[in-house]
Protein backbone atom coordinates (compact mmCIF):
# COMPACT_ATOMS: atom_id res chain seq x y z
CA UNK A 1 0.00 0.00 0.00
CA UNK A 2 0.99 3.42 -0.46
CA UNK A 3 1.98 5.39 2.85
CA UNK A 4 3.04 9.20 3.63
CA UNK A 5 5.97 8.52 6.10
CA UNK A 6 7.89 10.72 8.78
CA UNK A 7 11.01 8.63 7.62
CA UNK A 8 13.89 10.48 9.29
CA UNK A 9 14.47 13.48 11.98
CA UNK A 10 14.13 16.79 9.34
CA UNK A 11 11.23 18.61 7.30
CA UNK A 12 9.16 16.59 4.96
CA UNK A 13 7.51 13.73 4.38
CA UNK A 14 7.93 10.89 2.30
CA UNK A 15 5.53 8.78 0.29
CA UNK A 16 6.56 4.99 0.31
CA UNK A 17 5.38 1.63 0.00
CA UNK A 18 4.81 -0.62 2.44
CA UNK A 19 2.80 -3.73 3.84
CA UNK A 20 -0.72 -3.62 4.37
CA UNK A 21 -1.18 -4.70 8.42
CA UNK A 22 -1.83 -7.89 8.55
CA UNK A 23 -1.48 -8.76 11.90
CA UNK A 24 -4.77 -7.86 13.75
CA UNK A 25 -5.42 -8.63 16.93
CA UNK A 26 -8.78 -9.84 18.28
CA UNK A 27 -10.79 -6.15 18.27
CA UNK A 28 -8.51 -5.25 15.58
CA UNK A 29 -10.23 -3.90 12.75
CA UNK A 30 -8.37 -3.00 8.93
CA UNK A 31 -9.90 0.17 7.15
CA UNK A 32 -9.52 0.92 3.61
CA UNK A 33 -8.80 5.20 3.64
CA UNK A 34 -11.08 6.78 0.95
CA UNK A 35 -10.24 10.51 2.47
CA UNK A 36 -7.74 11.41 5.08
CA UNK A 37 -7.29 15.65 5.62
CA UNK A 38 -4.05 17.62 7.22
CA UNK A 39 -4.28 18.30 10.67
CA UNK A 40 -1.80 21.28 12.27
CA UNK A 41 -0.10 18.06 14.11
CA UNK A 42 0.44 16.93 10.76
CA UNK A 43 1.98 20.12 9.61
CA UNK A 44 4.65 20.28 12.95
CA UNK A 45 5.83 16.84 12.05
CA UNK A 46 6.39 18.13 8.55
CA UNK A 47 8.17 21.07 9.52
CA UNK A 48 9.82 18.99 12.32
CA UNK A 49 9.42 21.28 15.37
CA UNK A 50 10.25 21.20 19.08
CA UNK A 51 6.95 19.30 19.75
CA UNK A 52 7.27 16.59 16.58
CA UNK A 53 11.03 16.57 17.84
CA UNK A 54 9.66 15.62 21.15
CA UNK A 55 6.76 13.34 20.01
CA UNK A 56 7.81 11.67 17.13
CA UNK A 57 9.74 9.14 16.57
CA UNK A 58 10.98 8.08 12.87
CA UNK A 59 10.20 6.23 10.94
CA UNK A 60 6.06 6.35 11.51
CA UNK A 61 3.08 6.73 8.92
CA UNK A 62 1.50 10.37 9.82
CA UNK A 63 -1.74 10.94 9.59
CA UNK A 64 -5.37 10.72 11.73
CA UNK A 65 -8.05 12.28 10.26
CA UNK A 66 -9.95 10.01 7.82
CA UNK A 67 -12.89 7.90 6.45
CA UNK A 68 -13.23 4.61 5.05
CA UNK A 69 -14.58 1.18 4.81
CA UNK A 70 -13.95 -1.54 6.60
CA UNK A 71 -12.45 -4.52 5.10
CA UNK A 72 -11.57 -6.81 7.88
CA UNK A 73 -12.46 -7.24 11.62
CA UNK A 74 -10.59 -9.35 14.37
CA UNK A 75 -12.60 -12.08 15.81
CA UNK A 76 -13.89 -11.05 18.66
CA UNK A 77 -15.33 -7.62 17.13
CA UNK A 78 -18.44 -6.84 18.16
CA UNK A 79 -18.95 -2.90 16.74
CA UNK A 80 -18.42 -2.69 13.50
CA UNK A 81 -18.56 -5.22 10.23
CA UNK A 82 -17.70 -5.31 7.19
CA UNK A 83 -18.65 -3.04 4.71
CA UNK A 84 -19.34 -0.03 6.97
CA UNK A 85 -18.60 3.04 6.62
CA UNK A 86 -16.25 4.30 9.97
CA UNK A 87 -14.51 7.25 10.79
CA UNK A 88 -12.40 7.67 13.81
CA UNK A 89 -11.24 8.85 17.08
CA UNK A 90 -8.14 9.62 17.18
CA UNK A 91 -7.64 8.82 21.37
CA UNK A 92 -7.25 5.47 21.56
CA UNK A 93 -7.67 4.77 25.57
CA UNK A 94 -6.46 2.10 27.84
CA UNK A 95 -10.18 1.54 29.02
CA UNK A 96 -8.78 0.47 32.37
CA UNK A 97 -7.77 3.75 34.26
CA UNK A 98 -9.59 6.06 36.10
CA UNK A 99 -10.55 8.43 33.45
CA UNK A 100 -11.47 5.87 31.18
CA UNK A 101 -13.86 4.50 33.89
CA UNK A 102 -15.25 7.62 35.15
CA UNK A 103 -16.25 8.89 31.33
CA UNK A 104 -13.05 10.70 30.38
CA UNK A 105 -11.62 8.29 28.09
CA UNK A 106 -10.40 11.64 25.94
CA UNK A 107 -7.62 12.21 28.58
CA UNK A 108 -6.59 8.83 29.70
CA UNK A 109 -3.52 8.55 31.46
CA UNK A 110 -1.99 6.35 29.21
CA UNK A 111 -3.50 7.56 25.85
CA UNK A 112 -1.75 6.90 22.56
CA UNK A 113 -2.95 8.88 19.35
CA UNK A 114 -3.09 7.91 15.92
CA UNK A 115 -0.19 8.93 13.87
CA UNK A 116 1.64 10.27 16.52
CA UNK A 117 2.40 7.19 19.22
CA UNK A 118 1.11 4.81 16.25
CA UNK A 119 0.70 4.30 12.45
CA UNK A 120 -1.88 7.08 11.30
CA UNK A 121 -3.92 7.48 8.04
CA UNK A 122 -2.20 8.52 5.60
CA UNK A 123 -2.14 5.05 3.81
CA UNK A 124 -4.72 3.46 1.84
CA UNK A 125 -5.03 1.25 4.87
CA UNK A 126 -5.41 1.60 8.36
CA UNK A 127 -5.72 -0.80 11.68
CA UNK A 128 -7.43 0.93 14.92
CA UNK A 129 -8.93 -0.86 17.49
CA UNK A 130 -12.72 -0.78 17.23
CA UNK A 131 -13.32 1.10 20.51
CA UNK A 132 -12.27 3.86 18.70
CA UNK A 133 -14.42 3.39 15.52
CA UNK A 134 -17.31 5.65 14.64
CA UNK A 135 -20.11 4.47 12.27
CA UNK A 136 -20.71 6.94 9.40
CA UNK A 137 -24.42 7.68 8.27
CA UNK A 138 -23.70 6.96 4.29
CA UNK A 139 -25.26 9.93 3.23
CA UNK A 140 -22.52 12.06 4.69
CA UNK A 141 -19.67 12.35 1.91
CA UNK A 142 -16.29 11.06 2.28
CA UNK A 143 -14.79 14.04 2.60
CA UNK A 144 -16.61 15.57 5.09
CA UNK A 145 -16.43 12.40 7.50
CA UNK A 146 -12.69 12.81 7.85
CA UNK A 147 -12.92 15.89 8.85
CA UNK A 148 -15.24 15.23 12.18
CA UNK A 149 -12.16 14.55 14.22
CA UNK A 150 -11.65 18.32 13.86
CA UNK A 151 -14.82 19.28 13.68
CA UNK A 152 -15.41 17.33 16.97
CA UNK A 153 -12.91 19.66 18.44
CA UNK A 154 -14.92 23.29 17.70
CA UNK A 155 -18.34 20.98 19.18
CA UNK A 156 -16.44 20.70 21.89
CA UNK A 157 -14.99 23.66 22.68
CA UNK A 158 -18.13 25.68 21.95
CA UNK A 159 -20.68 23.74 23.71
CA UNK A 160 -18.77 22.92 27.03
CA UNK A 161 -21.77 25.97 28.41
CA UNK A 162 -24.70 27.28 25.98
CA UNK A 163 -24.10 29.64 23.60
CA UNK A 164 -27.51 30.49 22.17
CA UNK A 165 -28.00 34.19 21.93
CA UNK A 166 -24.38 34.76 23.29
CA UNK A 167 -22.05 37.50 21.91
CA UNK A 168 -18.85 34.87 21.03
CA UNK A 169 -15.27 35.80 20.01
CA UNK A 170 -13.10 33.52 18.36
CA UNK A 171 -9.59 34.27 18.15
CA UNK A 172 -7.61 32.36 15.33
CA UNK A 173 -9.38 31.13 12.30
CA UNK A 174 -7.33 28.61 11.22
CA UNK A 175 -9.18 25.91 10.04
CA UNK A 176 -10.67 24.23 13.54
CA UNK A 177 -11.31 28.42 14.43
CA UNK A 178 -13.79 28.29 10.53
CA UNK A 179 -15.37 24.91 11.78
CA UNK A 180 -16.37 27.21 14.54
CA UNK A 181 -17.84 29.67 13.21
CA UNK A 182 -19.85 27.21 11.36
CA UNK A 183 -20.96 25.58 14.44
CA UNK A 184 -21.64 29.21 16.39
CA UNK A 185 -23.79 30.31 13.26
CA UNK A 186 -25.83 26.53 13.51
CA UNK A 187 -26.03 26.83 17.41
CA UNK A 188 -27.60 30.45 16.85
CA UNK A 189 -24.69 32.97 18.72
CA UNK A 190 -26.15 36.30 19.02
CA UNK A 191 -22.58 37.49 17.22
CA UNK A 192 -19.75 35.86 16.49
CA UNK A 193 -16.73 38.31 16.27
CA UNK A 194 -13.06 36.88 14.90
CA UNK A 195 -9.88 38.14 15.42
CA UNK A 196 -7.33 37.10 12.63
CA UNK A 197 -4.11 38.22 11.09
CA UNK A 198 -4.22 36.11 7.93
CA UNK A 199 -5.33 38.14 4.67
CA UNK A 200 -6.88 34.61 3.60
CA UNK A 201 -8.53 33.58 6.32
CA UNK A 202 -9.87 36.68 7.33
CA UNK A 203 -12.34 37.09 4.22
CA UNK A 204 -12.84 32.89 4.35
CA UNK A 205 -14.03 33.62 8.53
CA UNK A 206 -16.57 36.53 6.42
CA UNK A 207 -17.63 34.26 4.06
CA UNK A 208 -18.20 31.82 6.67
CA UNK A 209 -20.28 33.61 8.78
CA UNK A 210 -18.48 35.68 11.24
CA UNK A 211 -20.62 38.59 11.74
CA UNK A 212 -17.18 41.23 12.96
CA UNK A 213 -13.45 39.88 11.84
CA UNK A 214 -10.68 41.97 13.32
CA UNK A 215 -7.08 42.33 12.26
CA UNK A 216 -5.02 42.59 15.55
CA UNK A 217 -2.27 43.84 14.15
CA UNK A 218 -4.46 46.87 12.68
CA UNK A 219 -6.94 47.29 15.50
CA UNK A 220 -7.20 47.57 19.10
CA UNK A 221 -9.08 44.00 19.80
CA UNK A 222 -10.57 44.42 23.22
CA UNK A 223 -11.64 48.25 22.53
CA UNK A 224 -13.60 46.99 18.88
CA UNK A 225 -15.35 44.01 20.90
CA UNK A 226 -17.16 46.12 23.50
CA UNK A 227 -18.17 48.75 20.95
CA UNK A 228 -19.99 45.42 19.04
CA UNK A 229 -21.61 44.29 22.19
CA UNK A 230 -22.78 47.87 23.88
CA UNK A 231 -19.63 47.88 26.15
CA UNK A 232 -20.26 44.77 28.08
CA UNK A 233 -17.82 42.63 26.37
CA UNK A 234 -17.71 39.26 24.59
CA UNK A 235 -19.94 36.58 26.72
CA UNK A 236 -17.67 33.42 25.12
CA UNK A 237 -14.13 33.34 24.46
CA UNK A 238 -13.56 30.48 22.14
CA UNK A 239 -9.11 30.80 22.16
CA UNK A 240 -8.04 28.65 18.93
CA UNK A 241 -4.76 30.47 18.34
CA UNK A 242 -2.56 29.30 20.86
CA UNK A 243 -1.22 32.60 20.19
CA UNK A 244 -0.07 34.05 23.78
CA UNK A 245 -1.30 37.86 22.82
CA UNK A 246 -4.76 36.48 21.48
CA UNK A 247 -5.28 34.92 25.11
CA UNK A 248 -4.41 37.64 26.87
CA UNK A 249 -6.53 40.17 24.59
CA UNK A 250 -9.23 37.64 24.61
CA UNK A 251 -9.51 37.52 28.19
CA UNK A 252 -9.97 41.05 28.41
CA UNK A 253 -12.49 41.13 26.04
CA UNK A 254 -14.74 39.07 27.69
CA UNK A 255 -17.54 39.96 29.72
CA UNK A 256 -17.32 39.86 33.92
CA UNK A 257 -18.76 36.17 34.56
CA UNK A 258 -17.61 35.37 30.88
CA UNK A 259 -16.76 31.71 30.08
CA UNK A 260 -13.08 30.81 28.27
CA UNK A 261 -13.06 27.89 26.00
CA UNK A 262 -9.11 27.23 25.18
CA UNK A 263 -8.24 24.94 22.65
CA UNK A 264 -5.38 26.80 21.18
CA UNK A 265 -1.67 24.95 21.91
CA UNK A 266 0.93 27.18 22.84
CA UNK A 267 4.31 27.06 21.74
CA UNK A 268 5.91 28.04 25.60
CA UNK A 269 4.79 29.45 28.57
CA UNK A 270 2.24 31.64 28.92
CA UNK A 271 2.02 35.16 30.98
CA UNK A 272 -0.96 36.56 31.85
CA UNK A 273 -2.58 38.57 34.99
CA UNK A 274 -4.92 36.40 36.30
CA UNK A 275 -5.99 38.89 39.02
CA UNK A 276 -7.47 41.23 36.43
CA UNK A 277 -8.51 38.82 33.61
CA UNK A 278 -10.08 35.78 35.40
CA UNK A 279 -10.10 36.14 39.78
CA UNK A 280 -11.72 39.76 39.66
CA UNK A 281 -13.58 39.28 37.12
CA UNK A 282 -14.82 35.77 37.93
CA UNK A 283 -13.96 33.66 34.46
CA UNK A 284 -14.82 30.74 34.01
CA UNK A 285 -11.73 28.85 32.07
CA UNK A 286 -11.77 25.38 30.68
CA UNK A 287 -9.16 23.34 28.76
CA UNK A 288 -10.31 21.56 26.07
CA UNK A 289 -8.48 18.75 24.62
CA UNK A 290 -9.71 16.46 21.98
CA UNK A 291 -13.17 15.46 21.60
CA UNK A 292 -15.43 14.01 24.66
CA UNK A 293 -15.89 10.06 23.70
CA UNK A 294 -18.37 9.68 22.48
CA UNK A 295 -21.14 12.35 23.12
CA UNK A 296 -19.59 14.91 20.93
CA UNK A 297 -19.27 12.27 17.93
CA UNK A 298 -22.89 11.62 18.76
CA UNK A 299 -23.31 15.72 17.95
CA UNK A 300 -21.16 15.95 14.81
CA UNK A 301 -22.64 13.24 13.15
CA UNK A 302 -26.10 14.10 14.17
CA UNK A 303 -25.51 17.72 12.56
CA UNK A 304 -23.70 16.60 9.25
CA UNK A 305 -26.79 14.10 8.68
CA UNK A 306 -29.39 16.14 9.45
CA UNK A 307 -27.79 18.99 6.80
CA UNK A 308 -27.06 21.66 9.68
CA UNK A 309 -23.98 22.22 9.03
CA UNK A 310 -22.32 23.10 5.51
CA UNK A 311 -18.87 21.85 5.16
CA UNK A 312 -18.26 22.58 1.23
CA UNK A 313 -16.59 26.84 2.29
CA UNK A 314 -14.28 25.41 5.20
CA UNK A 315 -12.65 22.69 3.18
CA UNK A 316 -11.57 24.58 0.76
CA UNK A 317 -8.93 22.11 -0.71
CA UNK A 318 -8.69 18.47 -1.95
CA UNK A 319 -5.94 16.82 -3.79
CA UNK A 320 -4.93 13.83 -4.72
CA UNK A 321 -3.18 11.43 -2.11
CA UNK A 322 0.09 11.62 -3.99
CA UNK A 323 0.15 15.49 -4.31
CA UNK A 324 0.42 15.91 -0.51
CA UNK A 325 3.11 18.44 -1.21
CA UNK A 326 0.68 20.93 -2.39
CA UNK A 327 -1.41 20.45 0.69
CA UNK A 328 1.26 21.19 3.57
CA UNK A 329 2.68 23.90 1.08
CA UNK A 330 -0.96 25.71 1.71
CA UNK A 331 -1.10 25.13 5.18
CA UNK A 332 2.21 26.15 6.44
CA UNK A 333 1.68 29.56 4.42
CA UNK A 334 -1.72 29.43 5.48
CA UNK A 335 -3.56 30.17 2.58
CA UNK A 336 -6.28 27.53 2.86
CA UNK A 337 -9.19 26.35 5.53
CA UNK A 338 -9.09 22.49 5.59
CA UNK A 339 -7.16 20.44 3.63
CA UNK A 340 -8.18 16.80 2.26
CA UNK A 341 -6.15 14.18 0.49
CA UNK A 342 -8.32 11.77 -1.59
CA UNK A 343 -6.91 8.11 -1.73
């Protein structure tokens, strides 16, 4: 089969051949990839940063966001058969530890992720184990069901408190930051207000939805959000940056008894005043990692079946499996939303 590979310490990728996985265990189950899109944890172990550097270790098949068939189950699976149509979570849990047995299976303690601790997707085949495996409605296309991993993210993050009728900002639109804004405009925000730096994204975040997009480079971010909400300040902070400035300016944007939703990964350390921005003004902060297993798949694929949510502006690229080069190119000069190989 063919394979995109992390093959050596460095930038790139490489595409390669190699064995389809044979060897499945007894809730082992073998996908066949029709789509598989580039995550930003795909990009850093292109570009070969401090955290792939950390992470990653050569040589390993990259890749987690995908849909496909299944083509062969281990003997003892229960979940799936073959034939169906799966996507899949990419938090595969020990299902023995505390979190796993207290509904947190999304931060186990000894969690392994697809394409990072294992072989990911970016192969015409896959094998997962089928706790992980979601069951596609076959109306949804195959490229939109590889993208619910990320999608499952913005659910997530949005709806960890209500946000009908609620002033939101969202700071970053990189392409989880435009599944956002799709899923703020479905959920019915009162006004969803974007901060953004990139040219591209800014007028894809418009043409989105986003009712206010700010440059922060050009405008004073805090000062522009309470003139759109009457002076009392965002009511959500949805933080997809992991841009330290972004935090800090989103904090201070929001509302007193605002609610902080931060998904964003930062690159070091953080500084901000958390007298001012959260004690005194009594925020509400959560982290958000991941998707919660598996009432927000339950969500996603509830709102891509039932048509409320539109897909086609936020992926705004799809090539070929073999022209991956083209797709990273985009991302890492950020000229695109999300990005889907076709196998």
């Amino acid at each position: 089969m063919r394979a995109i590979i992390k093959e050596k310490p460095g930038r790139g990728a490489t595409l390669v051949t190699k064995d389809v996985p044979k060897d499945l265990g007894p809730h082992d189950v073998l996908v066949k990839v029709y789509a598989a899109s580039i995550c930003g944890t795909d990009l850093h172990i292109y570009l070969w940063n401090k955290w792939a550097q950390e992470h990653i270790k050569p040589p390993q098949t990259m890749g987690h966001e995908f849909s496909g068939e299944v083509v062969a189950v281990g003997r003892d699976v229960s979940m799936v058969k073959i034939g169906d149509f799966v996507s899949s979570e990419t938090h595969i849990p020990c299902g023995k530890c505390k979190q796993c047995r207290t509904g947190n299976m999304h931060v186990c303690q000894h969690l392994q992720i697809l394409g990072v601790d294992r072989d990911g997707a970016f192969a015409d085949y896959i094998k997962v184990p089928e706790i992980v495996l979601w069951k596609n409605d076959p109306s949804i296309p195959h490229i939109w069901a590889s993208v619910q991993e990320p999608l499952g993210n913005a659910v997530h993050t949005i709806f960890t408190e209500d946000v009908t009728g609620k002033n939101v900002l969202v700071t970053g639109a990189g392409p989880i930051g435009l599944l956002a804004i799709e899923v703020l405009r479905t959920a019915g925000a009162a006004k969803i207000i974007v901060s953004e730096i990139n040219e591209y994204r800014k007028n894809l975040a418009k043409e989105i939805g986003a009712d206010v997009v700010i440059d922060p480079t050009k405008e004073d971010v805090v000062k522009r959000v309470k003139a759109e909400t009457n002076g009392d300040g965002a009511d959500v902070l949805i933080e997809m940056s992991g841009n330290e400035r972004a935090l800090n300016d989103g904090l201070a944007a929001l509302t007193p008894a605002g609610r902080a939703s931060l998904l964003g990964v930062y690159n070091s350390d953080v500084k901000i005043n958390l007298n001012d921005l959260v004690i005194f003004k009594a925020i509400r902060i959560y982290g958000i990692t991941g998707r919660k297993m598996f009432d927000t798949w339950y969500k996603v694929g509830d709102l891509l079946k039932n048509k409320k949510l539109d897909l086609s502006k936020v992926i705004t690229h799809t090539f070929d499996f073999e022209d991956y080069e083209k797709g990273f190119k985009l991302m890492e000069e950020g000229k695109c939303g999300k990005i889907v190989l076709k196998l």
